[in-house]
Protein backbone atom coordinates (compact mmCIF):
# COMPACT_ATOMS: atom_id res chain seq x y z
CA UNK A 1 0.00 0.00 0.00
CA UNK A 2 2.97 1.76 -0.47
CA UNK A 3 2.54 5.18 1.62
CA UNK A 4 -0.18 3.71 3.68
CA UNK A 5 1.88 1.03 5.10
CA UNK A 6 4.96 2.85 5.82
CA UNK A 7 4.73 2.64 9.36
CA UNK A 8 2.85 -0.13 10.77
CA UNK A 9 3.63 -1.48 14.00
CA UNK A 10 2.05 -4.83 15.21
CA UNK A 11 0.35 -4.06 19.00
CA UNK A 12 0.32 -6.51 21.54
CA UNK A 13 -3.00 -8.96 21.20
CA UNK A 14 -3.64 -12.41 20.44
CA UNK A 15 -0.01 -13.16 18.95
CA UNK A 16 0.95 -14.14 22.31
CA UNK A 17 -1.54 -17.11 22.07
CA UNK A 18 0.28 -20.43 21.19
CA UNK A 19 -2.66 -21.46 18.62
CA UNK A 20 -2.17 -17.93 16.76
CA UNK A 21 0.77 -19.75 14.98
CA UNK A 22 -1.43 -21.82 13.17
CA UNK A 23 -3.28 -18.97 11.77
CA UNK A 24 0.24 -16.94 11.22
CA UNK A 25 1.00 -20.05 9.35
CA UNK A 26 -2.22 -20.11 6.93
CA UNK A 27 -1.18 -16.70 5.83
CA UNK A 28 0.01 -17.09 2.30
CA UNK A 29 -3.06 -19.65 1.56
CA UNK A 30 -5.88 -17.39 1.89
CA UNK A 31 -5.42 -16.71 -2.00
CA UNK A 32 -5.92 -19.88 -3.16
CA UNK A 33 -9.86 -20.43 -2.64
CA UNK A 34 -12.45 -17.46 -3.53
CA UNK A 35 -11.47 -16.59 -7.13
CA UNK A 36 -13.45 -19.11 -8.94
CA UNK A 37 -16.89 -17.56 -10.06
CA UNK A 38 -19.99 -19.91 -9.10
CA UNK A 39 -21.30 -22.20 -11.68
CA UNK A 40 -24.79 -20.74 -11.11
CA UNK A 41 -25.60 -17.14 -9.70
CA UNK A 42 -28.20 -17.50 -6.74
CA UNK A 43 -29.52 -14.30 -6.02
CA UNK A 44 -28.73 -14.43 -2.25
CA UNK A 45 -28.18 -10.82 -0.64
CA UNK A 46 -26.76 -10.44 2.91
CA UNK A 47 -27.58 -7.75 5.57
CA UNK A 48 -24.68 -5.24 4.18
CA UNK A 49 -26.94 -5.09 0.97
CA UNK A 50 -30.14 -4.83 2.92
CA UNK A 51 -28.79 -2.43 5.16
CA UNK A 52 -27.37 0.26 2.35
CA UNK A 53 -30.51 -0.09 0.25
CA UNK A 54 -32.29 0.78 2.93
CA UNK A 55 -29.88 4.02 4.03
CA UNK A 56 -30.36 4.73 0.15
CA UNK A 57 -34.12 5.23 -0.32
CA UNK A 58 -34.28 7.16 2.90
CA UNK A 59 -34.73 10.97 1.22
CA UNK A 60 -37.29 12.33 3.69
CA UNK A 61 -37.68 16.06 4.26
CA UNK A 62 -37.59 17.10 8.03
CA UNK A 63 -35.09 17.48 10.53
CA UNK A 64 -32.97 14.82 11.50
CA UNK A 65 -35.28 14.23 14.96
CA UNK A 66 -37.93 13.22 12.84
CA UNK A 67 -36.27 11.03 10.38
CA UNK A 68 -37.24 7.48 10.83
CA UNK A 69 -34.49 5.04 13.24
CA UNK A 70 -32.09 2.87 11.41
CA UNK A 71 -32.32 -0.23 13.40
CA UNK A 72 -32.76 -3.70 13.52
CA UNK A 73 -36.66 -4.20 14.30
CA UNK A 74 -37.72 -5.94 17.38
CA UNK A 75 -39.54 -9.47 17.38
CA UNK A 76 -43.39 -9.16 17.85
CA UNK A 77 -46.29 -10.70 17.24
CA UNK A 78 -46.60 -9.74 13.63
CA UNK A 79 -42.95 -11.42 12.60
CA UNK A 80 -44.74 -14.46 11.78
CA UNK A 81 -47.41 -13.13 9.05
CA UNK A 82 -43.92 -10.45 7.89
CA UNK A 83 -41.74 -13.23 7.15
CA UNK A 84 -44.57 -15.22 5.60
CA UNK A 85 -44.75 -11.97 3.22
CA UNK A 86 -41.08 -11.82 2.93
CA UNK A 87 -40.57 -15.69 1.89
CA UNK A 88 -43.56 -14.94 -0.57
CA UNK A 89 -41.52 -11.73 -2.25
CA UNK A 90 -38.41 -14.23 -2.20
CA UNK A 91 -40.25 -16.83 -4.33
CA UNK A 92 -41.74 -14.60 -6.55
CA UNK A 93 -38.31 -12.83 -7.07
CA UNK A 94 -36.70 -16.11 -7.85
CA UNK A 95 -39.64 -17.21 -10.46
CA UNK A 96 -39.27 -13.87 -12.30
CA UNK A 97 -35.13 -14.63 -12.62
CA UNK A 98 -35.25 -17.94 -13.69
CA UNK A 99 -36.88 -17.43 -17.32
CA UNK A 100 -34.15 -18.63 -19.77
CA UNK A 101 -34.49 -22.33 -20.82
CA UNK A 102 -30.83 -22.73 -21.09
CA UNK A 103 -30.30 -21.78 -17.30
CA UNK A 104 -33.54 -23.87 -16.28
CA UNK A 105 -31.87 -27.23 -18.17
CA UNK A 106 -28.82 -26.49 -16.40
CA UNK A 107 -29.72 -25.86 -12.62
CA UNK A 108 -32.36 -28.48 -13.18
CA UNK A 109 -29.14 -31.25 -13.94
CA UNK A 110 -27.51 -29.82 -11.41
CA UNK A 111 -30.65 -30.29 -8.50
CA UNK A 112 -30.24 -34.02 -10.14
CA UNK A 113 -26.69 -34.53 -9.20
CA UNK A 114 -27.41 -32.47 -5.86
CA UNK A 115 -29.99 -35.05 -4.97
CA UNK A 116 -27.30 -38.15 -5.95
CA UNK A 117 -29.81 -39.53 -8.66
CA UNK A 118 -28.34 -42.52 -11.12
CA UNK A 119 -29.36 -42.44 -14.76
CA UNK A 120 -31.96 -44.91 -15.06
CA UNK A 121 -33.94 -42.26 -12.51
CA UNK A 122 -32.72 -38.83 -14.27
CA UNK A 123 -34.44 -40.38 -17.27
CA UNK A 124 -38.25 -39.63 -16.62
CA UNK A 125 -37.57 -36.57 -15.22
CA UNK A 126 -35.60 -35.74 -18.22
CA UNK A 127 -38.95 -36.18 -20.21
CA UNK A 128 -41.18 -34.18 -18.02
CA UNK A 129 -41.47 -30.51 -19.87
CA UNK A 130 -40.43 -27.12 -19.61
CA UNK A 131 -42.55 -25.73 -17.42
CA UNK A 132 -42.46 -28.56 -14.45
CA UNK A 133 -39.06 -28.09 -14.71
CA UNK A 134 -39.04 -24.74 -13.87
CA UNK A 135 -40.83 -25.63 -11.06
CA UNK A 136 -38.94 -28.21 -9.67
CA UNK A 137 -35.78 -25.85 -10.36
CA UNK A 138 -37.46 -22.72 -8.65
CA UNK A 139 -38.68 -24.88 -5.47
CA UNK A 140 -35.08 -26.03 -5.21
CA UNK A 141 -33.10 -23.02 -5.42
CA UNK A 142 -35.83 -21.40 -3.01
CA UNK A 143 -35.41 -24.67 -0.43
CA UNK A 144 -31.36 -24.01 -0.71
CA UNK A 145 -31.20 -20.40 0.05
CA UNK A 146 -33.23 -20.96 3.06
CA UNK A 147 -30.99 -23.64 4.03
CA UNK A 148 -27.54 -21.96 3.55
CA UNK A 149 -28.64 -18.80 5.28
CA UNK A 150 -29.87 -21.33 8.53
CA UNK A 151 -26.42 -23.13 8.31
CA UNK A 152 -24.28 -19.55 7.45
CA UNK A 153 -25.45 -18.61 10.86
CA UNK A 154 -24.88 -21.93 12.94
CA UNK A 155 -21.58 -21.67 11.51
CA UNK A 156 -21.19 -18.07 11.98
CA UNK A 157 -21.87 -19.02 16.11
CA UNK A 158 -19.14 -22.18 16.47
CA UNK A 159 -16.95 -19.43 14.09
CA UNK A 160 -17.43 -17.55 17.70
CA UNK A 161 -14.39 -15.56 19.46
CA UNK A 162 -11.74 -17.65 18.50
CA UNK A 163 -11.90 -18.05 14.54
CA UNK A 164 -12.66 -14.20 14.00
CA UNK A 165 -9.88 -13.74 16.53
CA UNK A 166 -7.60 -15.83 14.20
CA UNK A 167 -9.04 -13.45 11.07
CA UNK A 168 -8.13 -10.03 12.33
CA UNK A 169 -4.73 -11.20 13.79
CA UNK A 170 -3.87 -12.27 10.00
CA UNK A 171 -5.34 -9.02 9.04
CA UNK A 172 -2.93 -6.99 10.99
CA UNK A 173 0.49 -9.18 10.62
CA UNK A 174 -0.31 -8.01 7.13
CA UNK A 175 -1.41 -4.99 7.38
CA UNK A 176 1.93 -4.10 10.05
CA UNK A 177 4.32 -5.64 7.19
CA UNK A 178 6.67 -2.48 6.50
CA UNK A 179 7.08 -4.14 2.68
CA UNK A 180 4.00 -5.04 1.32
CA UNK A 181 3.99 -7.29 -1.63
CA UNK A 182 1.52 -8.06 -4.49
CA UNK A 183 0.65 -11.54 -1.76
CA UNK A 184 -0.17 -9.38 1.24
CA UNK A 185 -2.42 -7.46 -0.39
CA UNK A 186 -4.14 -9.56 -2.01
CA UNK A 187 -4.38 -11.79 1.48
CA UNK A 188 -5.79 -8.71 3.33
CA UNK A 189 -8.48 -8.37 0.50
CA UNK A 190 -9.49 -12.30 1.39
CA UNK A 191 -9.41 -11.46 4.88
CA UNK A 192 -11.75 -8.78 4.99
CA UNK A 193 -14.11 -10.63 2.46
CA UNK A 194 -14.29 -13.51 4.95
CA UNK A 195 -15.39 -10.54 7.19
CA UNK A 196 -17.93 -9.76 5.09
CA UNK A 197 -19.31 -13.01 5.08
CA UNK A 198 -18.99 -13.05 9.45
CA UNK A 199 -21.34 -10.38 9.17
CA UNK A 200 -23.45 -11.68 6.77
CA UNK A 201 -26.17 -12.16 10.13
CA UNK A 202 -27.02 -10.76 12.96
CA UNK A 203 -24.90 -12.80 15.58
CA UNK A 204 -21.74 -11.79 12.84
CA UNK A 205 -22.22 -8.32 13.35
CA UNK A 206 -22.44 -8.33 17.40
CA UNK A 207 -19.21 -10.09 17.40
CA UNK A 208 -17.32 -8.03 15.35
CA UNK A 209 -18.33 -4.75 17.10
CA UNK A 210 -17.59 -7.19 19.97
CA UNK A 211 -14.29 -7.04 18.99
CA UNK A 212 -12.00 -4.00 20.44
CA UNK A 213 -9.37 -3.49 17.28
CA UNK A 214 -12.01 -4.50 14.46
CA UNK A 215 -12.95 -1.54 13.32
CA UNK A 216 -9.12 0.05 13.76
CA UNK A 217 -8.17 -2.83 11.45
CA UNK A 218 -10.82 -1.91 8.87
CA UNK A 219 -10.49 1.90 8.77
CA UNK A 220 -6.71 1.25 8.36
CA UNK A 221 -7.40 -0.62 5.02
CA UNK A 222 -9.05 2.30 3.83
CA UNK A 223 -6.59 2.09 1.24
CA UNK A 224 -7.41 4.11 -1.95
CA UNK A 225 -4.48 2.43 -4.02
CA UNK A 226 -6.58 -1.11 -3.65
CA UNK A 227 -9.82 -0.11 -4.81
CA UNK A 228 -11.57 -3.47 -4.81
CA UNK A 229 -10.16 -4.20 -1.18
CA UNK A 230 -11.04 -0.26 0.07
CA UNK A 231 -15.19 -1.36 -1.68
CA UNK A 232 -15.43 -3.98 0.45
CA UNK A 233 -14.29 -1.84 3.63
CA UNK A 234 -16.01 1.49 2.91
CA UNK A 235 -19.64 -0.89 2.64
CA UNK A 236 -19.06 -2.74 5.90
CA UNK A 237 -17.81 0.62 7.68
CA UNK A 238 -20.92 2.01 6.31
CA UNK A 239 -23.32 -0.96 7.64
CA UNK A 240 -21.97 -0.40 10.85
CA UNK A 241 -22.44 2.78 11.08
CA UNK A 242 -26.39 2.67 10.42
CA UNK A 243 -26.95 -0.58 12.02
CA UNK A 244 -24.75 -0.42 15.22
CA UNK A 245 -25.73 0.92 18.69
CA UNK A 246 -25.58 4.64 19.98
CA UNK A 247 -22.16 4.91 20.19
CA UNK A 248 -21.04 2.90 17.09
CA UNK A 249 -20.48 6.42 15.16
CA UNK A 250 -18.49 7.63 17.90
CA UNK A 251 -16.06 3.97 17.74
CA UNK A 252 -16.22 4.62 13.87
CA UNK A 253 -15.13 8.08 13.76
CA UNK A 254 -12.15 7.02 16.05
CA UNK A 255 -10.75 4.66 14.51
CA UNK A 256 -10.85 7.06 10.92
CA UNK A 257 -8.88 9.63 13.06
CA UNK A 258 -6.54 6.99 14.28
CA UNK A 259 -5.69 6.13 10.83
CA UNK A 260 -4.96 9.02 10.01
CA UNK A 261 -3.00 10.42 12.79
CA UNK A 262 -0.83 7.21 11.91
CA UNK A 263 -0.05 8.23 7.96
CA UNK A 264 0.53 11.72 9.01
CA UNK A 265 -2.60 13.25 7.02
CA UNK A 266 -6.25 14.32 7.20
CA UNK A 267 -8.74 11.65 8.12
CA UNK A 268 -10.86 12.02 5.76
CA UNK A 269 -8.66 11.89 2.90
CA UNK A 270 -8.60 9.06 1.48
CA UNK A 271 -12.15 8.36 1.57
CA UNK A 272 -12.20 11.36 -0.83
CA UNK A 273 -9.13 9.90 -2.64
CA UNK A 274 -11.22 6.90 -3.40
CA UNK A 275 -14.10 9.54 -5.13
CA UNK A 276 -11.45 10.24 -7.23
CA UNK A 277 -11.04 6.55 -8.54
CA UNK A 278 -12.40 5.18 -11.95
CA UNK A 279 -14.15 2.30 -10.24
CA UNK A 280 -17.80 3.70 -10.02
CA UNK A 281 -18.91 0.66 -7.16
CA UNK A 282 -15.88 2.22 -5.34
CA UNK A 283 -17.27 6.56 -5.89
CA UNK A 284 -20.41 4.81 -4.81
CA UNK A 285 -19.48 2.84 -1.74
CA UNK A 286 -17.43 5.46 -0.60
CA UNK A 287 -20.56 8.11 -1.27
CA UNK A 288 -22.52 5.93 1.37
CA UNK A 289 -19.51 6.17 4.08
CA UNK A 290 -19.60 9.73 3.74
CA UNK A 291 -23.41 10.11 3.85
CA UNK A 292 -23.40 7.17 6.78
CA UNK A 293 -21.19 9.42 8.90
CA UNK A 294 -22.67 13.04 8.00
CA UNK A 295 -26.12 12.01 8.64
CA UNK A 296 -26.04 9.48 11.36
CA UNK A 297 -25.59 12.09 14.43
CA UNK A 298 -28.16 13.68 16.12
CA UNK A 299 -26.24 16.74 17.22
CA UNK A 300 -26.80 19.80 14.10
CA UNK A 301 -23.14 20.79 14.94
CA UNK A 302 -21.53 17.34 14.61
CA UNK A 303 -23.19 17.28 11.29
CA UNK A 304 -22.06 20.21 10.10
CA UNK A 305 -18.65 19.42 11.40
CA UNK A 306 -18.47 16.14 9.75
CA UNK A 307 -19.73 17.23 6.21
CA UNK A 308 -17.41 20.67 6.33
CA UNK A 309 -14.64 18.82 7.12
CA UNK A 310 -14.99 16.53 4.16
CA UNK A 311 -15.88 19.14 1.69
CA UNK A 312 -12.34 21.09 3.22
CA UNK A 313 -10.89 17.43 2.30
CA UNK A 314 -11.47 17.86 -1.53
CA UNK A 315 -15.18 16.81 -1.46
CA UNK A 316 -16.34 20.70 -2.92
CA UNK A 317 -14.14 20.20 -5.82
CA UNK A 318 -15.37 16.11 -6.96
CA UNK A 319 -18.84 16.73 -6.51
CA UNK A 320 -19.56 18.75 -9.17
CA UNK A 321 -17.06 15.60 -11.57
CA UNK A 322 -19.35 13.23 -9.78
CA UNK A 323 -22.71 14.60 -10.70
CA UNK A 324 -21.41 13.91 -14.83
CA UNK A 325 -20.88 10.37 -14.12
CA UNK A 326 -24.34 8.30 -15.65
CA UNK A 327 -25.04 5.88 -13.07
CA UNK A 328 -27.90 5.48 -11.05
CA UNK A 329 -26.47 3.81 -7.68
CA UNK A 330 -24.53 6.87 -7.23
CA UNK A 331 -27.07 9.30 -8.54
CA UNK A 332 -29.05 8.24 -5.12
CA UNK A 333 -26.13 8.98 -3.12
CA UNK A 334 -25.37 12.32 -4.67
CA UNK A 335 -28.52 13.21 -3.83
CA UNK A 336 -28.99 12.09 -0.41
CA UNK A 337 -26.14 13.99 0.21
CA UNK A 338 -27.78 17.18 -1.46
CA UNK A 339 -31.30 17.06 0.57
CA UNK A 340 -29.54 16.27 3.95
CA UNK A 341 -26.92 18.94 3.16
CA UNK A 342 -30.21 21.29 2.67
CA UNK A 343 -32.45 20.27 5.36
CA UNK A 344 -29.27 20.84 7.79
CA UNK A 345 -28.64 24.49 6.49
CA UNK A 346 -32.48 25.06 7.43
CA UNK A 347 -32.26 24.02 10.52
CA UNK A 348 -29.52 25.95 10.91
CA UNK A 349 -30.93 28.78 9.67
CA UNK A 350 -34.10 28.97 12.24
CA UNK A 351 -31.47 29.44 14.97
CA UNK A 352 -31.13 32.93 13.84
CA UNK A 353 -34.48 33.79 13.68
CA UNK A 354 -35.21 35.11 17.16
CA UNK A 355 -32.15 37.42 17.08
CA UNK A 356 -32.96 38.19 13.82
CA UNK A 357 -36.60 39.21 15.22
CA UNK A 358 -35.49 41.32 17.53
CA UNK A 359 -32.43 43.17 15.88
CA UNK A 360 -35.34 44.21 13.56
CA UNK A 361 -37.28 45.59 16.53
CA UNK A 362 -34.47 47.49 17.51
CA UNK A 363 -32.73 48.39 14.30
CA UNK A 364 -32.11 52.37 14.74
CA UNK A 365 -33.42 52.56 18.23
CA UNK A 366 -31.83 53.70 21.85
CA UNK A 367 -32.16 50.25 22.72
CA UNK A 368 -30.00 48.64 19.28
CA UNK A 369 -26.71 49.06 20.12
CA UNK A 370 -27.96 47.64 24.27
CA UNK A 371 -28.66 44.86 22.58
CA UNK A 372 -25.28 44.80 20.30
CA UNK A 373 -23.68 44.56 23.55
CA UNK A 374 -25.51 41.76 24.97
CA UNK A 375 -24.70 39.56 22.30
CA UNK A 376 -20.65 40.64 22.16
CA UNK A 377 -20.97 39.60 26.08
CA UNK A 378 -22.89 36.13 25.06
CA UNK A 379 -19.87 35.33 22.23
CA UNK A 380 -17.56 35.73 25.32
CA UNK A 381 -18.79 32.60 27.12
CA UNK A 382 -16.31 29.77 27.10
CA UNK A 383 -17.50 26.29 24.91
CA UNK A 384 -17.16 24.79 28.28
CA UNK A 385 -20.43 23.03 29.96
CA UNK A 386 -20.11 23.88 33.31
CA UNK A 387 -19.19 27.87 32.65
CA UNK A 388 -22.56 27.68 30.45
């Protein structure tokens, strides 16, 4: 990573653990398995996808008080008859994909093989036609989603402490490597993919906000030089940041400053290095890490702070490059950041109003420059709580 990784130093941890060697020692093997493309696309999405689309569509006009929580929703008594609707939407999404006969002939041997069936009984389901195929093929793909994403998170909970401990210790041996080769790179790109698929669930998600140097690890491979690796990390920062508990923002925002109090430059930077990127998923993903962080707080000020300190970073000059670029994905960003950007300068605005008010009432009166004086007095209060 070249000037990112200039100064790494590994911190004390897990390494002291005797079974960390046998992670240290899986390092260079992380490259082998992931770079095959599946036979068949399923159309599985995981709660990163959810989560984003969700932060997308949200363009509702209001302060930020009444803006609608991002959280996970509570069990009740309605979950039943919701994910009755939900598995519904699912099936009808998967009938309306599968529509070629080419890819219906081709899952449909593969749900054969899948179910271990010899010749002599392929045969008469060979001869059954098109459309009872289809079925069959629909009802199995359907059956096989629900059953990875039931397994993904039994595994996900024997995964536990332990094997996500192993994950972000490789992650930062590589990451603390002074020389980073084409390998290392490429290994800390695996890593935080198998990340991605930890917090593919609920339970995931917990344990790696569970975990104290996660999200230091992740904002340090911010790194705008990798753009498929810095995708992958700008999407889960930006999960986290909607989905995560009150104080998630805070943990988020210091591990950014951490990073880059380490390579000696503004925080923010390279988040609007990566705007400057060809790879439109990357403008994008990094469009919903800046939005995620501008519009999660409650406070007006920390809002203000956040999104004037990006636009000091180089944001001002991009946006107006950005809003050329023909895609739609990042269309939705661009203007989510617009409408939150103007709702905030409202609210803003209606602070004024009551001195406004009354240094109309007393505009050119005995009383005007009383009043000039009260306010010069107010600006002399100290920022500090208790003196307030």
């Amino acid at each position: 990573m070249d000037s990112y990784n200039q100064r790494f130093e590994p911190t004390s941890g897990r390494d002291s653990k005797p079974h960390k060697k046998k992670g240290s020692s899986n390092l260079n093997t992380l490259n082998d398995d992931g770079d095959r493309k599946p036979k068949f696309h399923l159309p599985f999405r995981n709660i990163t996808d959810d989560v984003l689309d969700r932060f997308a569509s949200i363009r509702i006009p209001g302060s930020k008080k009444e803006r609608p929580p991002l959280s996970h929703p509570k069990p009740n008594a309605n979950d039943w008859s919701t994910a009755s609707s939900s598995t519904s939407h699912h099936f009808e999404d998967l009938s309306s994909k599968i529509t070629s006969e080419k890819e219906i002939l081709a899952l449909f041997e593969k749900m054969m093989e899948d179910m271990n069936l010899n010749e002599e009984k392929k045969t008469p389901l060979r001869d059954k036609d098109l459309s009872t195929k289809r079925d069959m093929v629909i009802q199995y793909v359907f059956t096989a989603s629900k059953t990875v994403m039931l397994l993904l998170t039994s595994w996900v909970q024997s995964f536990g402490h332990e094997g996500l401990g192993l994950l972000l210790d490789i992650l930062e041996r590589s990451l603390f490597k002074k020389q980073q080769e084409k390998l290392d790179k490429k290994n800390q790109h695996k890593v935080v993919q198998c990340l991605k698929a930890v917090m593919n669930n609920k339970y995931g998600l917990d344990r790696i906000l569970g975990e104290e140097k996660s999200l230091a690890l992740l904002a340090r491979a911010i790194d705008p030089t990798q753009s498929a690796m810095m995708t992958d990390v700008v999407k889960l920062l930006s999960a986290i940041c909607i989905v995560g508990e009150e104080n998630t923002l805070e943990k988020v925002l210091e591990a950014i400053t951490t990073a880059g109090e380490w390579r000696g430059i503004e925080r923010f930077s390279p988040i609007v290095q990566g705007l400057r990127d060809r790879s439109v998923q990357l403008q994008v993903a990094c469009m919903q890490l800046i939005n995620a962080l501008v519009t999660s707080p409650d406070e007006l000020d920390l809002r203000l702070h956040i999104r004037n300190e990006f636009m000091r970073c180089g944001l001002k000059e991009i946006l107006p490059h950005l809003t050329t670029i023909r895609n739609e994905a990042l269309d939705i960003q661009l203007k989510v950041f617009e409408e939150h950007k103007e709702e905030d300068m409202m609210e803003f605005s209606h602070r004024l109003e009551d001195i406004n008010i009354v240094q109309s009432m007393v505009k050119d009166s005995n009383a005007e420059p009383y009043f000039l004086s009260i306010l010069q007095h107010l600006m002399l209060i100290r920022n500090d709580y208790l003196v307030r």
